[in-house]
Protein backbone atom coordinates (compact mmCIF):
# COMPACT_ATOMS: atom_id res chain seq x y z
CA UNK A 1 64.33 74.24 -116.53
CA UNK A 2 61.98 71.88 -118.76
CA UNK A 3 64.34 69.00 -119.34
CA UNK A 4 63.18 66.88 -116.64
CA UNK A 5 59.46 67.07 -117.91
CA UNK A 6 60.28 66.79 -121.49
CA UNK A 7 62.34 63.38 -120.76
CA UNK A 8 59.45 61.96 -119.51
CA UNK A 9 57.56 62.38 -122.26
CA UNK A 10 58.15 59.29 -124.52
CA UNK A 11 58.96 61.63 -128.27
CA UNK A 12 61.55 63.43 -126.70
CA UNK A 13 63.16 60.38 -124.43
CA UNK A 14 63.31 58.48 -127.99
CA UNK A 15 65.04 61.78 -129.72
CA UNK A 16 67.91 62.13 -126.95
CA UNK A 17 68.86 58.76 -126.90
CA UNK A 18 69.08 58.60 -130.64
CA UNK A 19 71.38 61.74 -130.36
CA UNK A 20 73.32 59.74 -128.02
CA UNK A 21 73.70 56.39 -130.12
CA UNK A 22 75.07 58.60 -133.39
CA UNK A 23 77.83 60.87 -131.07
CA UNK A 24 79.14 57.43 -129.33
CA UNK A 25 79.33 55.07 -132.30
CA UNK A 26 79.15 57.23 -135.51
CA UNK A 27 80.61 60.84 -135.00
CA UNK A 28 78.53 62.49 -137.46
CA UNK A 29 77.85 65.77 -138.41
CA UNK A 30 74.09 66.23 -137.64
CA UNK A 31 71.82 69.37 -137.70
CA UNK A 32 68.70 70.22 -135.43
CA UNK A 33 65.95 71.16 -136.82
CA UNK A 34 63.08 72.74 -135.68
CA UNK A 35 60.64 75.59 -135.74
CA UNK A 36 61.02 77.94 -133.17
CA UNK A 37 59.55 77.10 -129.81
CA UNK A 38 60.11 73.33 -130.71
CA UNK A 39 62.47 73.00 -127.57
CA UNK A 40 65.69 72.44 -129.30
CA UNK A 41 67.68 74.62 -126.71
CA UNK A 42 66.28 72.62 -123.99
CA UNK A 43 67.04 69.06 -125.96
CA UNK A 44 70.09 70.12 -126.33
CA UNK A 45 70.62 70.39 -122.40
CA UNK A 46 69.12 67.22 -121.67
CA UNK A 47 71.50 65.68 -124.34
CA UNK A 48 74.62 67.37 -122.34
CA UNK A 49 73.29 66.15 -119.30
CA UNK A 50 72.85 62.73 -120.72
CA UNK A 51 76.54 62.34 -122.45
CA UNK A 52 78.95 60.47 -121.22
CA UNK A 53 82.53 61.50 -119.20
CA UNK A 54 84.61 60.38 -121.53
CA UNK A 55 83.11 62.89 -124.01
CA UNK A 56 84.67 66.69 -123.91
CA UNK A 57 82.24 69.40 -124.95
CA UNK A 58 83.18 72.63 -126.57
CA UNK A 59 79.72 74.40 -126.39
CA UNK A 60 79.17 77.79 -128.12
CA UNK A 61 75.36 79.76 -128.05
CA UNK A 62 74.82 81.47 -131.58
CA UNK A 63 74.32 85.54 -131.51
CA UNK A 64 74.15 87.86 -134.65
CA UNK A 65 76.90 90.24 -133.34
CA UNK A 66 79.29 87.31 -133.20
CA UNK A 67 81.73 87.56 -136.13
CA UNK A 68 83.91 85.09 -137.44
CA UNK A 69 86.95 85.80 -135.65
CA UNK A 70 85.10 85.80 -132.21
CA UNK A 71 83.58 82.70 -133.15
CA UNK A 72 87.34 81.00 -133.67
CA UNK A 73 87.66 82.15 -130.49
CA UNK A 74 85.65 81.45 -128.49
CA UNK A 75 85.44 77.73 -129.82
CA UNK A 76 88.96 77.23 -129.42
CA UNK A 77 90.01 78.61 -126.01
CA UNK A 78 87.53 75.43 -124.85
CA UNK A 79 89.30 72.53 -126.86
CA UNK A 80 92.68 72.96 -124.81
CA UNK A 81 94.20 74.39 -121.29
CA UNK A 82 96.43 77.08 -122.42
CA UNK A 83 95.49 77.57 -125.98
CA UNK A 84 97.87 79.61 -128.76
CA UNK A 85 96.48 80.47 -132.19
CA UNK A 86 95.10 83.24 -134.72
CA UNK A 87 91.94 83.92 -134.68
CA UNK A 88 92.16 84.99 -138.21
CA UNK A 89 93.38 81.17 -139.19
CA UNK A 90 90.68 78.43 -140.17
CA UNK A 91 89.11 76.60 -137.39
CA UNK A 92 91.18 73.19 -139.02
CA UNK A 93 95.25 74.98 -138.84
CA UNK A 94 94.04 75.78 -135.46
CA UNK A 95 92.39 72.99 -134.10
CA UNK A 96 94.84 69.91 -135.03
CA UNK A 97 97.92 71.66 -134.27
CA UNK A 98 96.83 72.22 -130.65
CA UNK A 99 96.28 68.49 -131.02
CA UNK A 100 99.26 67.65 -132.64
CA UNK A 101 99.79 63.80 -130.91
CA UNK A 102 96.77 64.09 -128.73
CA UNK A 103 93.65 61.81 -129.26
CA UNK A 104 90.36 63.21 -127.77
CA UNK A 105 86.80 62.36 -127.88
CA UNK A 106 85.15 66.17 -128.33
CA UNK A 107 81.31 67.14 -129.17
CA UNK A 108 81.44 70.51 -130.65
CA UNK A 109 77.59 71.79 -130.24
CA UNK A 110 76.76 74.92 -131.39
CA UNK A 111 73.51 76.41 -130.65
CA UNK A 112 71.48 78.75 -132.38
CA UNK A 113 73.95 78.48 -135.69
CA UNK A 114 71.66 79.95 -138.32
CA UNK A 115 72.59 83.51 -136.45
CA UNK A 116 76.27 83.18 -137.18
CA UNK A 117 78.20 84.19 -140.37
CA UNK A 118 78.23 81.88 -143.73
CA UNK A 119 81.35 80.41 -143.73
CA UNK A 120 80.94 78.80 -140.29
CA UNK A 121 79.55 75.51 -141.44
CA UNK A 122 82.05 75.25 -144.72
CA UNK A 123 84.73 75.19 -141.77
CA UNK A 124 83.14 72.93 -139.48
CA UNK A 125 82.57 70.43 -142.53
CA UNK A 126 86.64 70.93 -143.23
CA UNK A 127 87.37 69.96 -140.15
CA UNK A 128 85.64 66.95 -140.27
CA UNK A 129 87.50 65.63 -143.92
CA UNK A 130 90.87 66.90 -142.72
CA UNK A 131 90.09 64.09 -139.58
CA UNK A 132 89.02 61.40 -141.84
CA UNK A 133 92.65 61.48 -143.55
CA UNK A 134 94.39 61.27 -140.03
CA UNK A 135 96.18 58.20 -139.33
CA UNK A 136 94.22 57.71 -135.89
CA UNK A 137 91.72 60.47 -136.26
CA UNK A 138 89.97 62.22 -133.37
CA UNK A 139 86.87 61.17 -132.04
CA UNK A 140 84.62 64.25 -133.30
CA UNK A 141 80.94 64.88 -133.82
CA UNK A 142 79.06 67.82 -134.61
CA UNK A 143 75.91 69.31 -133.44
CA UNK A 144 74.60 71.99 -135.29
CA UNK A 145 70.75 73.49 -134.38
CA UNK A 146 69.06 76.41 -136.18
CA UNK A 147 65.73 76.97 -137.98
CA UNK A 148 64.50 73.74 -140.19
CA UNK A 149 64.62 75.97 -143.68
CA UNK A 150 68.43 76.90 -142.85
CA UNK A 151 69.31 72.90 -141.45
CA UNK A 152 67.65 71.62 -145.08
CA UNK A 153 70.07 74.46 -147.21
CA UNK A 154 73.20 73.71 -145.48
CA UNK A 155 72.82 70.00 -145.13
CA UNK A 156 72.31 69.85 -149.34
CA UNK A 157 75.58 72.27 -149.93
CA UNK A 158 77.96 69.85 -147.73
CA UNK A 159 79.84 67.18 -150.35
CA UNK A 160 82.55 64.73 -150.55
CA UNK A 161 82.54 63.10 -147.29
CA UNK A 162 81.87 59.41 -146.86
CA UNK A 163 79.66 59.70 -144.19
CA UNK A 164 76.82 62.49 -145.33
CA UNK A 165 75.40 64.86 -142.93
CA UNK A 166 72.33 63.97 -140.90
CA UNK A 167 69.35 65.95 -140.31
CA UNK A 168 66.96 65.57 -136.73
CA UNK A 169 63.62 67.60 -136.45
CA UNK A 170 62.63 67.79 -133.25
CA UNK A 171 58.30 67.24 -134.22
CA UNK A 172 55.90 69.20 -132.28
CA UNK A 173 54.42 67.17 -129.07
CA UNK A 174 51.58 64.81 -129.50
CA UNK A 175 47.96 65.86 -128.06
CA UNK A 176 48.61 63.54 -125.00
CA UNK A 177 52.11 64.43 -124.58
CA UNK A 178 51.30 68.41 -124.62
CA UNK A 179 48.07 68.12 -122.00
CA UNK A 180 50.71 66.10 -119.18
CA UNK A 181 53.51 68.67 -120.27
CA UNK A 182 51.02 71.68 -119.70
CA UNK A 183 50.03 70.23 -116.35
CA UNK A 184 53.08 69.14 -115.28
CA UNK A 185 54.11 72.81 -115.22
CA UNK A 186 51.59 74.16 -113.86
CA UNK A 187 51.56 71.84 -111.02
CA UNK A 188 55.30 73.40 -110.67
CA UNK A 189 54.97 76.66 -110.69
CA UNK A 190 52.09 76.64 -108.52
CA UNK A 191 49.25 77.73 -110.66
CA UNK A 192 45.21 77.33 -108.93
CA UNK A 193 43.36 75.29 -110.64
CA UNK A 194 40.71 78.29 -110.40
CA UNK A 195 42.71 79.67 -113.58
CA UNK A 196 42.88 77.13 -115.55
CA UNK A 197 39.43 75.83 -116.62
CA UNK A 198 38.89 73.61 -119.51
CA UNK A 199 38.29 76.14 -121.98
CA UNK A 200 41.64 77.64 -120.95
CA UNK A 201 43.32 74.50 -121.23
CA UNK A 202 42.16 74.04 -124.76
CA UNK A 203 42.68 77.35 -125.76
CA UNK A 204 46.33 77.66 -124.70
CA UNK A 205 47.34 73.99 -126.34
CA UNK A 206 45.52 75.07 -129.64
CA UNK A 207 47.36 78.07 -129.70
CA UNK A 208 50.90 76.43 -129.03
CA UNK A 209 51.04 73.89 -132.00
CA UNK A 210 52.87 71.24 -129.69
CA UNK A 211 55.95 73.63 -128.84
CA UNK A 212 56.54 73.28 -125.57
CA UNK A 213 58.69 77.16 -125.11
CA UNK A 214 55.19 78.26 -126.17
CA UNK A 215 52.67 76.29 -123.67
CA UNK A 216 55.25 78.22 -121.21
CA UNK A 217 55.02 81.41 -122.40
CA UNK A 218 50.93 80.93 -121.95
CA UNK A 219 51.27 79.51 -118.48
CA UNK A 220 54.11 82.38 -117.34
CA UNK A 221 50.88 84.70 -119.07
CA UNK A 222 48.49 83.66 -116.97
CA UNK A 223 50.52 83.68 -113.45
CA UNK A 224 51.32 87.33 -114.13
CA UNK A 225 48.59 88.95 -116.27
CA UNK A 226 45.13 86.90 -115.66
CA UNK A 227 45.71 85.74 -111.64
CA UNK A 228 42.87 87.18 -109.52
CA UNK A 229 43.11 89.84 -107.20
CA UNK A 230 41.26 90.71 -104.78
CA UNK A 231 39.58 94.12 -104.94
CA UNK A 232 39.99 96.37 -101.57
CA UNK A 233 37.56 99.21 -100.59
CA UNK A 234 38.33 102.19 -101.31
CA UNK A 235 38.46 104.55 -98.68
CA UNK A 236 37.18 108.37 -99.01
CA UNK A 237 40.76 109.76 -97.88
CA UNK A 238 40.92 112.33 -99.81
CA UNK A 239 37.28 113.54 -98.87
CA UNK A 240 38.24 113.29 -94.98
CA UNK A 241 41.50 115.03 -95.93
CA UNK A 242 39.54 118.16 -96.75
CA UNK A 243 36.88 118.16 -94.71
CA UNK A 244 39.48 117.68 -91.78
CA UNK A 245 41.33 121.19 -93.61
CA UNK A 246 38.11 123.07 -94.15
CA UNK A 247 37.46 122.55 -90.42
CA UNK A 248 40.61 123.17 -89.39
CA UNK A 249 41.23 126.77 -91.29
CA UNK A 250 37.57 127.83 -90.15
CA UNK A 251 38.48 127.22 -86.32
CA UNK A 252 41.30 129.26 -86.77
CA UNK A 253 39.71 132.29 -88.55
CA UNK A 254 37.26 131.94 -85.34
CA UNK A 255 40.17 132.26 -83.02
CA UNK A 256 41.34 135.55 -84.60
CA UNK A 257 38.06 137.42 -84.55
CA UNK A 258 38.45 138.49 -80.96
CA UNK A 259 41.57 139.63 -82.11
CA UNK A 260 40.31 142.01 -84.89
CA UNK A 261 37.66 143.65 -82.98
CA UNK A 262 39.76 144.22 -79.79
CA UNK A 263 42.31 145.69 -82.49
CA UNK A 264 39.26 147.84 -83.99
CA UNK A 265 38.19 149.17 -80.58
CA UNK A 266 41.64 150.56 -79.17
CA UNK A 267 43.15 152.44 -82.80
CA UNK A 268 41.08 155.11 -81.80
CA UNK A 269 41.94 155.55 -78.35
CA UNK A 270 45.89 155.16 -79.44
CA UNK A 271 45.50 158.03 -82.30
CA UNK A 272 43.42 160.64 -79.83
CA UNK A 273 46.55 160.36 -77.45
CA UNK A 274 49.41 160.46 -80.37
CA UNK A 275 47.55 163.86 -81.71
CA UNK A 276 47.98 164.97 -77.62
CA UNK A 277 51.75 165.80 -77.39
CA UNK A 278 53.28 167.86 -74.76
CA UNK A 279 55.17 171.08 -75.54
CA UNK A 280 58.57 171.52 -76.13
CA UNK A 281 60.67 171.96 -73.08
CA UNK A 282 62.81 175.30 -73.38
CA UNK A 283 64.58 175.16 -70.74
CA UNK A 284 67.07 172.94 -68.69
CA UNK A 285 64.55 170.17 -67.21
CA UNK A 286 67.05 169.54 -63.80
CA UNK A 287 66.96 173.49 -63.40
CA UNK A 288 63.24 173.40 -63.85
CA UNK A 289 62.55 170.62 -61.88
CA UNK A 290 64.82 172.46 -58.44
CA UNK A 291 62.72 175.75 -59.11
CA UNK A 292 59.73 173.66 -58.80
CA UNK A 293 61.16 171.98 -56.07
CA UNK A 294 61.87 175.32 -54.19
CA UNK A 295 58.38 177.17 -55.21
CA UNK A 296 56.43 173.66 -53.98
CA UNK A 297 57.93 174.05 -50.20
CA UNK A 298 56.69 177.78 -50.18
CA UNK A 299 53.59 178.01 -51.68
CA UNK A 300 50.23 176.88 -51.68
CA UNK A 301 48.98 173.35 -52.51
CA UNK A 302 46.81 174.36 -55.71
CA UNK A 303 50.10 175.92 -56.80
CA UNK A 304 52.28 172.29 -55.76
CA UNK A 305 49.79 170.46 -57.70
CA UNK A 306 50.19 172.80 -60.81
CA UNK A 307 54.08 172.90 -61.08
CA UNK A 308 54.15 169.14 -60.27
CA UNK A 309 51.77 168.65 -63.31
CA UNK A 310 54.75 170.45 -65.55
CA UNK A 311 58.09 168.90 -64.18
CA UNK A 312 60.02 166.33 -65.98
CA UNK A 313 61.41 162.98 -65.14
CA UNK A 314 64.99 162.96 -65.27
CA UNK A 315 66.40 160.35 -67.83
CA UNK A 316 68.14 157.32 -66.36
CA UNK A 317 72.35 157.78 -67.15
CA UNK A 318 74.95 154.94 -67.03
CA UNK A 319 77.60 154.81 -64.71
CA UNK A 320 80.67 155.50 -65.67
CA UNK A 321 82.27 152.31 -64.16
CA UNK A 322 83.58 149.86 -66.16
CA UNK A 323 81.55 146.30 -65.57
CA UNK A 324 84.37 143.38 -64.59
CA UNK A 325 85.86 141.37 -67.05
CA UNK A 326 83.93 137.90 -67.59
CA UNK A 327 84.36 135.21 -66.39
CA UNK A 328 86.07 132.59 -68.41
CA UNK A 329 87.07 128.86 -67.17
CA UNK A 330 88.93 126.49 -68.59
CA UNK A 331 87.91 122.45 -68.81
CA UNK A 332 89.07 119.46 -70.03
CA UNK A 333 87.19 117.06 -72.37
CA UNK A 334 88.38 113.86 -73.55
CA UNK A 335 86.69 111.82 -75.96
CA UNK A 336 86.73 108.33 -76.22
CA UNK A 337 84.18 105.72 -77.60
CA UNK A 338 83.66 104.10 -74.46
CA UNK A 339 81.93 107.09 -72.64
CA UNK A 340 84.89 109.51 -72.10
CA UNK A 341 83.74 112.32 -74.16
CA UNK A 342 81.01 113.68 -71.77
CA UNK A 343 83.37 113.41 -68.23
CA UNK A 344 84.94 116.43 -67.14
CA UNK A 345 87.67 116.91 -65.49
CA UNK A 346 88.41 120.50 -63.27
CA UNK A 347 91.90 121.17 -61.85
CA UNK A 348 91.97 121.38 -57.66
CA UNK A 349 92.65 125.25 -58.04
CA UNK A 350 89.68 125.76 -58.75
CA UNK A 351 88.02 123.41 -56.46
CA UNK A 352 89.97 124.79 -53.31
CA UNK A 353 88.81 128.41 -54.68
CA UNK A 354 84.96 127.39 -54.52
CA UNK A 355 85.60 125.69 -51.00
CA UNK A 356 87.28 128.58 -49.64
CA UNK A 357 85.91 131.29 -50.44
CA UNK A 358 82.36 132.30 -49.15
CA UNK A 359 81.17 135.36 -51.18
CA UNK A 360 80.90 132.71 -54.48
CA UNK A 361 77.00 131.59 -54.74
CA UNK A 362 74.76 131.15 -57.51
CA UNK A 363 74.59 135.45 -57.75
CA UNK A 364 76.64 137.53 -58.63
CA UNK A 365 79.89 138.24 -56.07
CA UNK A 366 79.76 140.68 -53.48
CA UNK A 367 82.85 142.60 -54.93
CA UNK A 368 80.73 142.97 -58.35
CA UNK A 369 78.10 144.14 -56.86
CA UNK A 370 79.89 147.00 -54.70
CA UNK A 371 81.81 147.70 -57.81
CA UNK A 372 78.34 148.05 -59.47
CA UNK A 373 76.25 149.68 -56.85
CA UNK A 374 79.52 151.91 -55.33
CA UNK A 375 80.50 151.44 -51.80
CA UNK A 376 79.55 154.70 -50.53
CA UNK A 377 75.68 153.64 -51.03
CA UNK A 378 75.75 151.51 -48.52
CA UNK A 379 75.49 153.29 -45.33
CA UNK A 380 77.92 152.32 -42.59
CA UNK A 381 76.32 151.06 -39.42
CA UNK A 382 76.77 153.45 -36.53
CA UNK A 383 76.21 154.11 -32.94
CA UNK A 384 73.47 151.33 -31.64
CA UNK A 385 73.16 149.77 -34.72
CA UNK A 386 77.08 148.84 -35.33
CA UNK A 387 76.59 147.78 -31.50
CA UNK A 388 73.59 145.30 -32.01
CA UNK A 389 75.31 144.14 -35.78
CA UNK A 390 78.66 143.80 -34.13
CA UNK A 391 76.64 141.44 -31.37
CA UNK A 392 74.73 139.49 -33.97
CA UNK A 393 77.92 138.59 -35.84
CA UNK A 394 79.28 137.15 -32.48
CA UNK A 395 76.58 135.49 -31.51
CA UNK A 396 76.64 134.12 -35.14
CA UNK A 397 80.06 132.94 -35.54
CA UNK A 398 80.05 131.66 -32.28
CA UNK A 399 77.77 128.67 -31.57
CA UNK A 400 76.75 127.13 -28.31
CA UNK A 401 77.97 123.94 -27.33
CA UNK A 402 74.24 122.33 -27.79
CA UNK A 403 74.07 123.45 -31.16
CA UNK A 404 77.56 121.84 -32.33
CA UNK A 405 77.81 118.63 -34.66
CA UNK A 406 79.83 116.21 -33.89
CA UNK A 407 83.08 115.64 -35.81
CA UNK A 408 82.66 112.66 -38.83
CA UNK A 409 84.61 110.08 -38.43
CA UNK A 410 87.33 109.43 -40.86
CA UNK A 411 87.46 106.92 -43.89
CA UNK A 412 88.94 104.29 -43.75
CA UNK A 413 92.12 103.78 -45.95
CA UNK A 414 92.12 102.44 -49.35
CA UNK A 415 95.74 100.22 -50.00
CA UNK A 416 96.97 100.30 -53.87
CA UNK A 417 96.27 97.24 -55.70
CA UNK A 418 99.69 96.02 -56.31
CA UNK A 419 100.83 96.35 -59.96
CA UNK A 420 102.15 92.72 -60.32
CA UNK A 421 97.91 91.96 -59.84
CA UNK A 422 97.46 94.08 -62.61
CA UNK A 423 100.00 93.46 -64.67
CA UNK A 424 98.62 89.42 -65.07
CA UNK A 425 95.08 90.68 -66.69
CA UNK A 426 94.92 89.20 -70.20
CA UNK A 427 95.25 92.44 -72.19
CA UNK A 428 91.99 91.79 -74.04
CA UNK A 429 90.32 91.59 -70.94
CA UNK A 430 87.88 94.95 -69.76
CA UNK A 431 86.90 96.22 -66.27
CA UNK A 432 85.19 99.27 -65.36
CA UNK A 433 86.09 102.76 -64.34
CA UNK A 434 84.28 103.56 -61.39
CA UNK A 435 85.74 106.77 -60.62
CA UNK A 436 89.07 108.55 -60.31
CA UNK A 437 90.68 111.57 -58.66
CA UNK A 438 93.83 113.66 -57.60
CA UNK A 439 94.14 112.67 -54.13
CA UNK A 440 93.43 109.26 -52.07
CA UNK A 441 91.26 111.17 -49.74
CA UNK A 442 88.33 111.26 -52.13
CA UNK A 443 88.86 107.36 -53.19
CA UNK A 444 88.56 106.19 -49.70
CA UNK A 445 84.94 108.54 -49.00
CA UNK A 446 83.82 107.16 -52.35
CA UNK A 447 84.74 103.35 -51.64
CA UNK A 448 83.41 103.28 -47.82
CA UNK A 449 80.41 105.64 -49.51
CA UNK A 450 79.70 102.71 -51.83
CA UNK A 451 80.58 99.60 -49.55
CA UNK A 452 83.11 98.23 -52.18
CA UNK A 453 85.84 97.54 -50.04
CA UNK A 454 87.44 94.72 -50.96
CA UNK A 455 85.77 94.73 -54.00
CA UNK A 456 87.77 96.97 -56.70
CA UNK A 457 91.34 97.90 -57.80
CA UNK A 458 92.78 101.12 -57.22
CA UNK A 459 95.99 102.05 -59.28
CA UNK A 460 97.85 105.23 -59.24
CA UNK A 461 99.26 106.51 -62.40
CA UNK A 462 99.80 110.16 -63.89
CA UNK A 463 97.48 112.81 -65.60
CA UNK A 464 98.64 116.14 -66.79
CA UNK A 465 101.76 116.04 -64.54
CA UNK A 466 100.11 115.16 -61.19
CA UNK A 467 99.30 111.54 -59.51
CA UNK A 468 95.90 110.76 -60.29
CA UNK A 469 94.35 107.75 -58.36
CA UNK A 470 91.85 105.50 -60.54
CA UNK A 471 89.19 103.16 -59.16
CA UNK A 472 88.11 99.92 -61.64
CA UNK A 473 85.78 96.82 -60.62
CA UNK A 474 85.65 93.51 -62.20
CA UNK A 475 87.18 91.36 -65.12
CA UNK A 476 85.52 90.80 -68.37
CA UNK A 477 86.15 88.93 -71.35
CA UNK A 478 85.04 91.46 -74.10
CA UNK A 479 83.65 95.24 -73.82
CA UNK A 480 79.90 93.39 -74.48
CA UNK A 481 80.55 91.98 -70.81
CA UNK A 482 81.40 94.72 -69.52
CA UNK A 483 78.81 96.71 -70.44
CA UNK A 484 76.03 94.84 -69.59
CA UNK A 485 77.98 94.99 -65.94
CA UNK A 486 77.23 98.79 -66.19
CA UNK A 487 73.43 98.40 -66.34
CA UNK A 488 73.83 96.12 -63.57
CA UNK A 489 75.18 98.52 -60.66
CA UNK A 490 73.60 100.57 -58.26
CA UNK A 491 72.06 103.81 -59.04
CA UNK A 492 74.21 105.54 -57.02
CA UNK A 493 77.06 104.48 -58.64
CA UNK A 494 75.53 104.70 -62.27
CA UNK A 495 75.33 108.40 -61.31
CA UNK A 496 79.64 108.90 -61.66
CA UNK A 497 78.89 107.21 -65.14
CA UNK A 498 80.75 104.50 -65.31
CA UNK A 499 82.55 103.24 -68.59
CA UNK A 500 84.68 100.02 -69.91
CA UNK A 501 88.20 100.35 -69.69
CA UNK A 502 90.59 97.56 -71.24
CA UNK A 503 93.53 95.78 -69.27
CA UNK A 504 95.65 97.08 -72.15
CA UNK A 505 94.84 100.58 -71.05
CA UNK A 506 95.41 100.33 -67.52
CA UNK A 507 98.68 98.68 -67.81
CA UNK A 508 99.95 101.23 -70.18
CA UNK A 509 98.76 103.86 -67.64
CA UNK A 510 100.93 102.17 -64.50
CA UNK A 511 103.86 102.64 -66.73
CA UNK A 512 103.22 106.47 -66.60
């Protein structure tokens, strides 16, 4: 943090190396002293930094929650490996019988010690008499830091120790020694020079008393608080925004005037012909509409024009037929993650049924629509007509010899890929499934279709009880592979929509 600037400045290089002289040579028991802000915390780093290997530190940061018991604690799980004790016992029945026979060189540094309970420093000074009356004491010191009214009132209260307690302020930084400190960091944290004039400089090193946590606290003040920024137009959004909606909901009441008066003009009209109803009918209307029917042929046309006026159209009646049952098909979807779920597979039934039979088209079929219309409608063809239909049919059924394709000529066959061939594919490997069906018929149009003879591996294997015939291309090392093979093949092929199918997967299949 600040420890590398503060060791450069000569008061505090002088301090640490004092610190260092007393631990190595004198093992006292020394308090800190300083007002907050003074940099004690960040002394006390550079003095860890600073201390030698041979030197074992059991480092503990002051809080005021921290009770006494958490405070054994926490001190003494750091002075050995697998530490047992009380944490209700003094810190001195603890600490040496972990010891017992062992000679270490330790630097207990406690930080922040004026927030932790009383008795702390009465056993801390304990500990240090009980080690003067060892035979080969321990290599201790002490490092105590806390406000400079709290180091002065402990240090007079501790008695009857040879060597007496010691007590290092850390002073406030010189006038010199503050300006390089307060440009030093600002030169760190990146700070314009824009934001720092003179008067700024003075102000925040008048204002800091030499304490260099406070000359932060100015600079981290001015980075976030006081930097520049720059001001951006404002735009009128909101204005557009409602000009855009005024104009906007007055087009549209625009739009629906038409509406209104067209609405206006024809509620008249519609209420002079609801108030014009005709009169009841008494009688049967298909009774009345034959007598009409029989008066029309004999009398006059005035009269056929007056009984038309009154007869009535007969009401449209359903058929009493029953419409045929729907249709329903079954299909088979599997799903997969490498394209399966959207092919389709339908059985040949239903194939050889749409082949073979001719009355299926896009319509409905011809035995629906007798059903629906009634055979008897449709008049039968007689006399010359039955002749000239009967003659069309055989003129239809039979072409000439001109008019006749010729035959196309055969595939040619597709062998199996021998399963030995397959069988050697690393199992990892992928290849793609180019197509597959129920009969070899339809893999030999769709290889010589495609040109990829010689090119692919056919395999048979089973699906749903019957031989199905599958048709893969290629070897790749990873699914990645082969599916940048995929975007890579013909349209025509892309159209039968091609997926990646692992080595592990086709050999389990020639197994079936």
């Amino acid at each position: 943090m600040t420890n590398n600037k503060l060791l450069k400045l000569p008061s505090q290089r002088q301090l640490v190396d004092r610190l260092l002289h007393l631990i190595e040579f004198n093992h006292p028991f020394i308090f800190l002293s300083g007002k907050p802000g003074s940099g004690r915390g960040t002394l006390c780093e550079s003095l860890l930094a600073q201390l030698p290997e041979t030197v074992r530190v059991v480092s503990l940061i002051g809080s005021p929650a921290m009770k006494m018991a958490d405070v054994r604690q926490l001190l003494l799980q750091q002075v050995v490996a697998r530490p047992l004790f009380n944490a209700q016992d003094a810190l001195a029945d603890s600490f040496f019988r972990m010891l017992e026979g062992k000679s270490s060189t330790l630097l207990l540094m406690i930080e922040r010690a004026d927030s932790l309970p009383a008795e702390l420093v009465g056993e801390l000074w304990a500990l240090c008499r009980h080690n003067d009356t060892l035979a080969s004491p321990h290599k201790l010191a002490i490092l105590l830091s806390g406000s400079d009214v709290w180091c002065r009132d402990q240090k007079s209260a501790l008695k009857g120790r040879a060597m007496p307690a010691l007590e290092l302020e850390v002073a406030p930084l010189s006038a010199p020694e503050q300006r390089i400190f307060l440009y030093e960091k600002a030169k760190e944290l990146k700070i314009p020079a824009a934001l720092l004039p003179k008067p700024k400089v003075e102000e925040i090193l008048k204002g800091a008393g030499g304490h260099p946590s406070a000359i932060m606290q100015s600079l981290e003040d001015v980075m976030t608080d006081r930097r520049p920024k720059k001001r951006q137009a404002e735009l009128p959004v909101k204005k557009i925004a409602t000009v855009l909606a005024l104009a906007a909901a007055g087009l549209l009441a625009l739009s629906y005037l038409p509406l209104f008066e067209e609405a206006g003009k024809e509620q008249p009209q519609t209420s002079t012909q609801g108030m014009a109803l005709p009169d009841p009918v008494a009688t049967d209307p298909l009774s009345v509409g034959a007598a009409s029917g029989a008066q029309g042929s004999q009398a006059s046309s005035g009269t056929d024009a007056s009984v038309s006026g009154n007869q009535v159209a007969r009401d449209w009646q359903p058929d009493a037929k029953t419409l045929p049952k729907k249709v329903e098909s079954e299909t088979v979807t599997t799903e997969s993650s490498n394209y399966e779920g959207r092919r389709v597979v339908i059985s040949d039934e239903v194939v050889e049924k749409l082949m073979t039979q001719p009355n299926v088209s896009g319509a409905l079929p011809t035995a629906v629509v007798d059903e629906l219309v009634g055979g008897s409608s449709r008049a039968a063809p007689t006399g010359a007509a039955a002749q000239a239909q009967s003659t069309a049919s055989v003129a239809k059924t039979t072409p000439t010899p001109a008019a006749t394709a010729p035959a196309a000529a055969p595939a040619p066959k597709v062998a199996l890929t021998p399963v030995a061939t397959l069988n050697k594919k690393a199992r990892n490997h992928y290849s793609i499934q180019l197509m597959g069906a129920s009969n070899t018929q339809a893999v030999d149009s769709f290889v010589a279709e495609h040109g990829l003879a010689g090119k692919v591996w056919v395999y048979k294997t089973r699906f749903r009880g019957s031989p199905w015939y599958v048709v893969v291309q290629g070897d790749y090392a990873n699914s990645t592979q082969a599916k940048a093979a995929i975007r890579k093949l013909s349209p025509a092929l892309l159209k039968g929509q091609p997926w990646p199918k692992s080595f592990a997967q086709i050999q389990k299949e020639l197994k079936q």
